[in-house]
C-alpha atoms as a PDB file:
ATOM      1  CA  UNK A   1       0.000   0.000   0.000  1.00  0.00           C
ATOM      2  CA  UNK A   2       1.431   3.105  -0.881  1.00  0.00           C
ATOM      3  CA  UNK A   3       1.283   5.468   1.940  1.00  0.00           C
ATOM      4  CA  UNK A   4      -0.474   9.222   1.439  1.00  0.00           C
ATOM      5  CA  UNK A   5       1.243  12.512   2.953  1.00  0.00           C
ATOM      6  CA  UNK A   6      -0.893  14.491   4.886  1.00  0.00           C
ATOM      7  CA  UNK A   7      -0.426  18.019   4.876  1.00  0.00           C
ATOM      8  CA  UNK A   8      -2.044  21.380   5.906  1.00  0.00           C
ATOM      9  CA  UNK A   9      -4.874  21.474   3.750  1.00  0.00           C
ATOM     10  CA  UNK A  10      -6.079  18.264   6.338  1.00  0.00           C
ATOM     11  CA  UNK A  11      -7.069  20.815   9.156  1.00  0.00           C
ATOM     12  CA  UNK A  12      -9.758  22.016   7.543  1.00  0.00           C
ATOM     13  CA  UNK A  13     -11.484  18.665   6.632  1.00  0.00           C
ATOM     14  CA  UNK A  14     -14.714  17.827   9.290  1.00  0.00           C
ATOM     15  CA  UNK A  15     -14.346  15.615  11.519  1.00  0.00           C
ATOM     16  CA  UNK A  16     -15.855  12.372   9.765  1.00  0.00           C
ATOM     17  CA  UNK A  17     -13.731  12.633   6.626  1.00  0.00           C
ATOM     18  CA  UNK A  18     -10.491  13.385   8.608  1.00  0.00           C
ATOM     19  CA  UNK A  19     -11.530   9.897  10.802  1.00  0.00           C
ATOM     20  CA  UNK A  20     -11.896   7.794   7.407  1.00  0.00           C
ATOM     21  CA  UNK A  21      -8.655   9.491   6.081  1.00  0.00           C
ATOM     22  CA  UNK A  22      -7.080   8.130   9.160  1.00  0.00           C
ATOM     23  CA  UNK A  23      -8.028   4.340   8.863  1.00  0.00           C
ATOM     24  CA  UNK A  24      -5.677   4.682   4.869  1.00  0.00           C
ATOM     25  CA  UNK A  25      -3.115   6.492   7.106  1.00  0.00           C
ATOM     26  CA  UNK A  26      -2.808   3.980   9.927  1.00  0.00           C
ATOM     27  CA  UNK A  27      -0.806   1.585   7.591  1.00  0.00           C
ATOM     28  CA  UNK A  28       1.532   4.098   6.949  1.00  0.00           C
ATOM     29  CA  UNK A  29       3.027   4.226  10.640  1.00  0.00           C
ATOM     30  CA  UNK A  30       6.393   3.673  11.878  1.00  0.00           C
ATOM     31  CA  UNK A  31       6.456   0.260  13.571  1.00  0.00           C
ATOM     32  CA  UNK A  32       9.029   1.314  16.629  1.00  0.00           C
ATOM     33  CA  UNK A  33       9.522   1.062  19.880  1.00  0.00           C
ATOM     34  CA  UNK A  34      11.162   3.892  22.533  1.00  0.00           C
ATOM     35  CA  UNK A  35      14.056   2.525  24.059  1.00  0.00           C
ATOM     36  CA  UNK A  36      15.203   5.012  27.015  1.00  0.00           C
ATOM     37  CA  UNK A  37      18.945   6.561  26.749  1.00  0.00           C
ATOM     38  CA  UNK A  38      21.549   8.252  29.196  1.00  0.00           C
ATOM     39  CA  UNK A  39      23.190   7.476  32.618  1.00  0.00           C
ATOM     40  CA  UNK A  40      20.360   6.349  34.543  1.00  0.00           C
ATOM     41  CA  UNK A  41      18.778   3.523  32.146  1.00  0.00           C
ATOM     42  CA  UNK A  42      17.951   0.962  34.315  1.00  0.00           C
ATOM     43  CA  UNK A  43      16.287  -2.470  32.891  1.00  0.00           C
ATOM     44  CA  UNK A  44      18.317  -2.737  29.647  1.00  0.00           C
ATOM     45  CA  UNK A  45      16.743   0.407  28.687  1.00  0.00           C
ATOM     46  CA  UNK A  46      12.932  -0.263  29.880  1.00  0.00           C
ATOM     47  CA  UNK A  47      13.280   2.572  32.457  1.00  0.00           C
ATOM     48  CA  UNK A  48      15.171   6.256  33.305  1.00  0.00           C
ATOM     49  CA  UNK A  49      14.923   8.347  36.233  1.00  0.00           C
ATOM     50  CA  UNK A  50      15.900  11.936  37.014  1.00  0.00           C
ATOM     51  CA  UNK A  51      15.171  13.844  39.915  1.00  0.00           C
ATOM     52  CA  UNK A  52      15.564  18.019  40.407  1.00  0.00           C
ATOM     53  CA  UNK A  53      14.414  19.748  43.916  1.00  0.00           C
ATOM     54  CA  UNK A  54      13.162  16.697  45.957  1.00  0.00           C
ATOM     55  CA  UNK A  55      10.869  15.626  42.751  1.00  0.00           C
ATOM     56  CA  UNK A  56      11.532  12.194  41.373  1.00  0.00           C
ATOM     57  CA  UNK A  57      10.476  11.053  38.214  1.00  0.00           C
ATOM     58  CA  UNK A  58      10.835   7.528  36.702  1.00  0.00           C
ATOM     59  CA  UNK A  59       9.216   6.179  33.454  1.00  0.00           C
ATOM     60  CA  UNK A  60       8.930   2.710  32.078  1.00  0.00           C
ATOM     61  CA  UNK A  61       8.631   2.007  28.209  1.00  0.00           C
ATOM     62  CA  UNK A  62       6.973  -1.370  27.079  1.00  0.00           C
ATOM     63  CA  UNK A  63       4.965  -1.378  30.347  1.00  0.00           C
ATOM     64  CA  UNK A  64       1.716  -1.973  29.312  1.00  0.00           C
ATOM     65  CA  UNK A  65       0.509  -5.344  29.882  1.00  0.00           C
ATOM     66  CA  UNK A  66      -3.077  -4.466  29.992  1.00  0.00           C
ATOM     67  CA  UNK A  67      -6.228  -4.510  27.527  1.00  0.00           C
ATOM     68  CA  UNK A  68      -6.179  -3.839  24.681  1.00  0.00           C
ATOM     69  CA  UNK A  69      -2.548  -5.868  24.393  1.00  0.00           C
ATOM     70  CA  UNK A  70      -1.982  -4.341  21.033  1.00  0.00           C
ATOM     71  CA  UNK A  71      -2.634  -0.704  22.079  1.00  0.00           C
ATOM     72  CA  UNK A  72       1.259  -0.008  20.856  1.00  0.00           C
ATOM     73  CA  UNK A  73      -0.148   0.024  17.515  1.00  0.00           C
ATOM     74  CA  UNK A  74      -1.956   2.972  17.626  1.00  0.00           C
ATOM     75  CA  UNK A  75      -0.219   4.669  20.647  1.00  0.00           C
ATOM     76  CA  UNK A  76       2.636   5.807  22.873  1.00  0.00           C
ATOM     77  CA  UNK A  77       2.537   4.561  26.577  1.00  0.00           C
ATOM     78  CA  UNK A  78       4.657   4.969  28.859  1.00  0.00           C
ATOM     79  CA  UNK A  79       4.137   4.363  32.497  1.00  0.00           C
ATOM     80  CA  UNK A  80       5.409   7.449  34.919  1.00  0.00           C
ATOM     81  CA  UNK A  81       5.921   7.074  38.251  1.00  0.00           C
ATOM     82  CA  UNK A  82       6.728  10.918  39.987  1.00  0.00           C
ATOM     83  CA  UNK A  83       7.655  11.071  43.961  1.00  0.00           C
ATOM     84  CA  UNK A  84       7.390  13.890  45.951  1.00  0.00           C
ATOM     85  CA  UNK A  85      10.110  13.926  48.624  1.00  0.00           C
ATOM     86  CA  UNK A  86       9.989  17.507  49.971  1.00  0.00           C
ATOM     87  CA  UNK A  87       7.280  19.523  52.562  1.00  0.00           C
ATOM     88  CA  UNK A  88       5.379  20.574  50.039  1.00  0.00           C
ATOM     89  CA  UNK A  89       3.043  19.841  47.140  1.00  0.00           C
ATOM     90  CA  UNK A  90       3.938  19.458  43.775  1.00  0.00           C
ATOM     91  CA  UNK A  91       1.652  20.339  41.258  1.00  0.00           C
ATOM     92  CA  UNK A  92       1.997  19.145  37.400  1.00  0.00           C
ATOM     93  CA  UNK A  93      -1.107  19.537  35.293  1.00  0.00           C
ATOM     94  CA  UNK A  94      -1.097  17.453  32.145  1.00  0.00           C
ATOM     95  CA  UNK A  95      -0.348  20.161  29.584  1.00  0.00           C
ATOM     96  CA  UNK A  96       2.787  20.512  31.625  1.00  0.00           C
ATOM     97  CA  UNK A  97       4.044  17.183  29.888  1.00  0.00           C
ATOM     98  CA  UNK A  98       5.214  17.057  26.033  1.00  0.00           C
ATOM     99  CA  UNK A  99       7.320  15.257  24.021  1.00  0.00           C
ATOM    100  CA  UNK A 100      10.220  16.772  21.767  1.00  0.00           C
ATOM    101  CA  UNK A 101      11.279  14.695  18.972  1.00  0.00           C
ATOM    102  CA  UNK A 102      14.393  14.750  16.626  1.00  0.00           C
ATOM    103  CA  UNK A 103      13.329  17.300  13.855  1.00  0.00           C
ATOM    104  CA  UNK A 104      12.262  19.692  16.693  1.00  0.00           C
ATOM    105  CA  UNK A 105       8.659  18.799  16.590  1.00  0.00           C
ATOM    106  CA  UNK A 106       6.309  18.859  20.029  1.00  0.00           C
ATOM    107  CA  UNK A 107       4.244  16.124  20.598  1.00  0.00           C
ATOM    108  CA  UNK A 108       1.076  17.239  23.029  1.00  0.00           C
ATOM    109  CA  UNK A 109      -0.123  14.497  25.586  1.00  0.00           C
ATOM    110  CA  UNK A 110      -3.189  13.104  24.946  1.00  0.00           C
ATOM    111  CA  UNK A 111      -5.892  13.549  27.369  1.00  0.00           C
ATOM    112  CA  UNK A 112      -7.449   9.583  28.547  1.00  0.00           C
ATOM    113  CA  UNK A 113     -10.513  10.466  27.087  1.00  0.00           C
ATOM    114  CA  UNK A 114      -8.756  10.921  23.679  1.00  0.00           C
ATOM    115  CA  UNK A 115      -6.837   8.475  23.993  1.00  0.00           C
ATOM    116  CA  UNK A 116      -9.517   6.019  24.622  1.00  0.00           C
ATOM    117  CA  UNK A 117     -11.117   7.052  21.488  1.00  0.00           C
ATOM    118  CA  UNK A 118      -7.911   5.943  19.341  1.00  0.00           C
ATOM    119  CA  UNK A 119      -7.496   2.619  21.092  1.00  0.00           C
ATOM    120  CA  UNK A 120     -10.990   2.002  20.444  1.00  0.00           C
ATOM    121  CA  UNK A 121     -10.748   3.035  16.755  1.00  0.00           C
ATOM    122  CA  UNK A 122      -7.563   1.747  16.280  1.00  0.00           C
ATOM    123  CA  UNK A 123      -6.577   4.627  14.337  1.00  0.00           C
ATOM    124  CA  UNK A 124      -3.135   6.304  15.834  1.00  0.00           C
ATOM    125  CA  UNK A 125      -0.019   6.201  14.455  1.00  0.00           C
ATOM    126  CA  UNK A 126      -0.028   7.901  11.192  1.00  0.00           C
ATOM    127  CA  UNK A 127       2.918   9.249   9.416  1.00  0.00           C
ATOM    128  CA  UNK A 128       1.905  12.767   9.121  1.00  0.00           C
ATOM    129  CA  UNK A 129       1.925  13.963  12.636  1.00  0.00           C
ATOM    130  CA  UNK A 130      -0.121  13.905  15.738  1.00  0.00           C
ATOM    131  CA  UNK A 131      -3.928  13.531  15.511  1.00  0.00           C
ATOM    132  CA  UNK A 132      -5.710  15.131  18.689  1.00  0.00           C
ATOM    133  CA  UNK A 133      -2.738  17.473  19.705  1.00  0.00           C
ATOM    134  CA  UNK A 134      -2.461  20.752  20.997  1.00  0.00           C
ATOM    135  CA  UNK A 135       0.283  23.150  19.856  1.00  0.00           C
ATOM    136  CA  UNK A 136       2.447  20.947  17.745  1.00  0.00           C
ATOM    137  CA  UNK A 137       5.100  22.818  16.056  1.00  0.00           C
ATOM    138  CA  UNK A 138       4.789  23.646  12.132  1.00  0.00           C
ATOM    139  CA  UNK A 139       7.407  20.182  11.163  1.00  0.00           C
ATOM    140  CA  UNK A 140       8.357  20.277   7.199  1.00  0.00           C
ATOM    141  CA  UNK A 141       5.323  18.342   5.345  1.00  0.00           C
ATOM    142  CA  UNK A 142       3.414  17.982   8.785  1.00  0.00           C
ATOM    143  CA  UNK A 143      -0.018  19.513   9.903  1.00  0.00           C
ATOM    144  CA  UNK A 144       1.627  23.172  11.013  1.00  0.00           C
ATOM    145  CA  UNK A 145      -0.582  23.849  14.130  1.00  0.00           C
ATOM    146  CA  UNK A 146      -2.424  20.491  14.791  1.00  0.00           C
ATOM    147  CA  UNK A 147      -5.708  19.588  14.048  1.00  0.00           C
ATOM    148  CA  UNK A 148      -7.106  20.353  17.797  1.00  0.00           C
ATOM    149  CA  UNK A 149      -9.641  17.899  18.497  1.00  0.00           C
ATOM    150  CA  UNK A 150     -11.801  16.871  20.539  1.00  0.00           C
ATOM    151  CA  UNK A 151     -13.393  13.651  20.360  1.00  0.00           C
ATOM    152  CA  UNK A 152     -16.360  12.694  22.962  1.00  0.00           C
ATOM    153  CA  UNK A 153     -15.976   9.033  24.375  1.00  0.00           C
ATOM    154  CA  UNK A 154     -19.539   7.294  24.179  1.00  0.00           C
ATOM    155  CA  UNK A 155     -20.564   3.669  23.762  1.00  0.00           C
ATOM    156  CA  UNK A 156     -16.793   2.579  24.261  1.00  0.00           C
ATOM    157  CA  UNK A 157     -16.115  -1.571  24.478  1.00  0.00           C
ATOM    158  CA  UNK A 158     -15.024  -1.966  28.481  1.00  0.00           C
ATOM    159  CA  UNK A 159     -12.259  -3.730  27.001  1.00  0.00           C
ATOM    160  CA  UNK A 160     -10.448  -0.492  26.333  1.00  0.00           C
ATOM    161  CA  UNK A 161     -11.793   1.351  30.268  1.00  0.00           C
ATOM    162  CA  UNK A 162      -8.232   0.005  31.600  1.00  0.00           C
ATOM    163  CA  UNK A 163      -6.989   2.764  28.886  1.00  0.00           C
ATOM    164  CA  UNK A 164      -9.115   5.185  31.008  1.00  0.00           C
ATOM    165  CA  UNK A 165      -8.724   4.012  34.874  1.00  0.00           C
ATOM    166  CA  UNK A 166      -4.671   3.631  34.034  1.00  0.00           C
ATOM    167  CA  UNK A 167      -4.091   6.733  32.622  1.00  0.00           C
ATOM    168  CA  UNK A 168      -1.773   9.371  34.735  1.00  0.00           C
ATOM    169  CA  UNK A 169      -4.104  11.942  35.803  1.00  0.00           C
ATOM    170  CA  UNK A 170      -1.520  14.742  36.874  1.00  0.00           C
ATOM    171  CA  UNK A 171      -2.757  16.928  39.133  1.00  0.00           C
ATOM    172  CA  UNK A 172      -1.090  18.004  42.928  1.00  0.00           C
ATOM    173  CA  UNK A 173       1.295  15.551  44.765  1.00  0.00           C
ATOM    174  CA  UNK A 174       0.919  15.846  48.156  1.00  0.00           C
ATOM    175  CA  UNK A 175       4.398  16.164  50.488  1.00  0.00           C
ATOM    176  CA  UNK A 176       6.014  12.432  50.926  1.00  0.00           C
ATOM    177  CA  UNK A 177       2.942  10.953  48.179  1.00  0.00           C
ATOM    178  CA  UNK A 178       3.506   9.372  44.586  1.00  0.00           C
ATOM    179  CA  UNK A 179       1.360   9.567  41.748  1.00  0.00           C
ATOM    180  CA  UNK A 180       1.404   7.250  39.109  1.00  0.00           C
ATOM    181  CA  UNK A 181       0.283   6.209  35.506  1.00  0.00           C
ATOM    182  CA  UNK A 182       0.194   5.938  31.723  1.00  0.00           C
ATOM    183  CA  UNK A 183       1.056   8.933  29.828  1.00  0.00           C
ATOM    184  CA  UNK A 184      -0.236   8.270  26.251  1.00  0.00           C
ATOM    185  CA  UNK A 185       1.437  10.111  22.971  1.00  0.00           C
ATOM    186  CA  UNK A 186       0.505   9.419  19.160  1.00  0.00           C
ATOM    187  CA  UNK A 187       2.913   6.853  17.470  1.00  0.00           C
ATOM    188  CA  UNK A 188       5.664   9.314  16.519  1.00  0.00           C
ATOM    189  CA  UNK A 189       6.948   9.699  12.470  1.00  0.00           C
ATOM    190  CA  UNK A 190       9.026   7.623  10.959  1.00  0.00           C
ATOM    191  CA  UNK A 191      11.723  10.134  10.723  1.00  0.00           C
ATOM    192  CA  UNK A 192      11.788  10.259  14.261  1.00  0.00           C
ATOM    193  CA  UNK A 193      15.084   8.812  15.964  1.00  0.00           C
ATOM    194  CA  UNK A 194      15.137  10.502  19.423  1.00  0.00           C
ATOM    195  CA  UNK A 195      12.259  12.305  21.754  1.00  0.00           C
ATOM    196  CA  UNK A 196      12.759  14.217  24.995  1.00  0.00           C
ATOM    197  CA  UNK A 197       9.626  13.599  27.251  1.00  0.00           C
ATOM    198  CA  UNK A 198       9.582  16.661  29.649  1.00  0.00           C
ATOM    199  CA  UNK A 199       7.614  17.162  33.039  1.00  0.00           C
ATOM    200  CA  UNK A 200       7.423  20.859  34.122  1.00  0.00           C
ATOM    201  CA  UNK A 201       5.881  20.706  37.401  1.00  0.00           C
ATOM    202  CA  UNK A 202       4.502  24.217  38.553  1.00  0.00           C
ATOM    203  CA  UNK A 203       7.296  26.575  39.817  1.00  0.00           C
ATOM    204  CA  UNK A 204       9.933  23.856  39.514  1.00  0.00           C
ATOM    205  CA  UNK A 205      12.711  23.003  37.455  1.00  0.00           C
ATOM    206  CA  UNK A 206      12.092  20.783  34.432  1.00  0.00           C
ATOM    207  CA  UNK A 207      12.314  16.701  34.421  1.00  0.00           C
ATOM    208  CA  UNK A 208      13.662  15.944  31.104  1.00  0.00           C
ATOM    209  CA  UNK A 209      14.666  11.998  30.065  1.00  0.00           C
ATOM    210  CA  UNK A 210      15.746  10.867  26.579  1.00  0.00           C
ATOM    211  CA  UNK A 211      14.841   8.341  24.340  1.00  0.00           C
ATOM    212  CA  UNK A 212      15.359   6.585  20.894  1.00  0.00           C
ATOM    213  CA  UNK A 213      13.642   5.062  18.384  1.00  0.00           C
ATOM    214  CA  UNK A 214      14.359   1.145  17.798  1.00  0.00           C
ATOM    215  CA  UNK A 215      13.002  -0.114  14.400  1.00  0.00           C
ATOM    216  CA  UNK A 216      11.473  -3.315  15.244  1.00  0.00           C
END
């Protein structure tokens, strides 16, 4: 199957048509996996740590064991772990997290609810950028902008709710408390051979840990 660049002129498609565009796209995607990089790998590169102020913050790659088992194909998950160790809270809202990939490109996290709505279309990982995303930067022969989505959830299978009750909420951390969860990204391009996932919890300094892109 020959596989179709998308480009601007897909923003201003509806909704329905940019769906069905989606299922031709799908076959298109980069079949990778994010390996984790840098001096605290752990787990032959299943899991990387860094910690700044007190705040801890650990993330696991191939993690998901849950169902769907497949959901790899349409998305991103990665499980985060962050620990609060000083006398405060620590507050990180979920449009503090993004992912920076090689060609400079920033990948918006995808809320649970939208990311429930992939796994449950199966539609995610196409090679023309992220569906659903907020403020992704203008990449050359990308969707400059993002489309900007949102999808409502309704009627979903309950085989996909562990997409939903996993996800990483974000949200305050109480003094000496953990939060924990799936973060969910689209499947990156296929150009893609590193991403920065960075956590900028409110008045703190940033959590950034490094990744690469293993063709499988």
């Amino acid at each position: 199957m020959r596989c179709i660049r998308p480009s601007v002129w897909m923003s201003r498609l509806g909704l329905a048509a940019l769906l069905s565009l989606v299922v031709v796209l799908s076959g298109c995607a980069a079949r990778a996996k994010p390996v984790a990089v840098g001096p605290s790998v752990t787990d032959a590169g299943r899991r990387v740590a860094v910690e700044r102020g007190g705040t801890r913050a650990t993330v696991t790659v191939d993690a998901w064991k849950y169902d769907p088992r497949d959901l790899d194909r349409t998305l991103l998950p990665f499980f985060l772990v962050v620990e609060n160790t000083t006398s405060g809270p620590v507050r990180l809202p979920l449009e503090r997290v993004t992912l920076t990939d090689s060609t400079r490109r920033q990948w918006s996290l995808l809320t649970p609810e939208q990311a429930h709505h992939l796994a449950l279309s199966g539609r995610g990982g196409w090679g023309g950028g992220p569906l659903f995303s907020i403020g992704v930067g203008g990449g050359s022969g990308g969707v400059g902008g993002g489309v900007g989505v949102g999808v409502p959830v309704g009627g979903g299978s309950s085989a996909y709710a562990e997409v939903l009750t996993r996800a990483f909420r974000g949200g305050e951390i109480a003094a000496g408390r953990r939060m924990e969860g799936f973060l969910y990204f689209p499947r990156l391009d296929q150009d893609v051979a590193r991403f920065t996932l960075t956590l900028s919890p409110d008045g703190q300094d940033e959590l950034s840990l490094e990744f690469a892109m293993e063709k499988r």
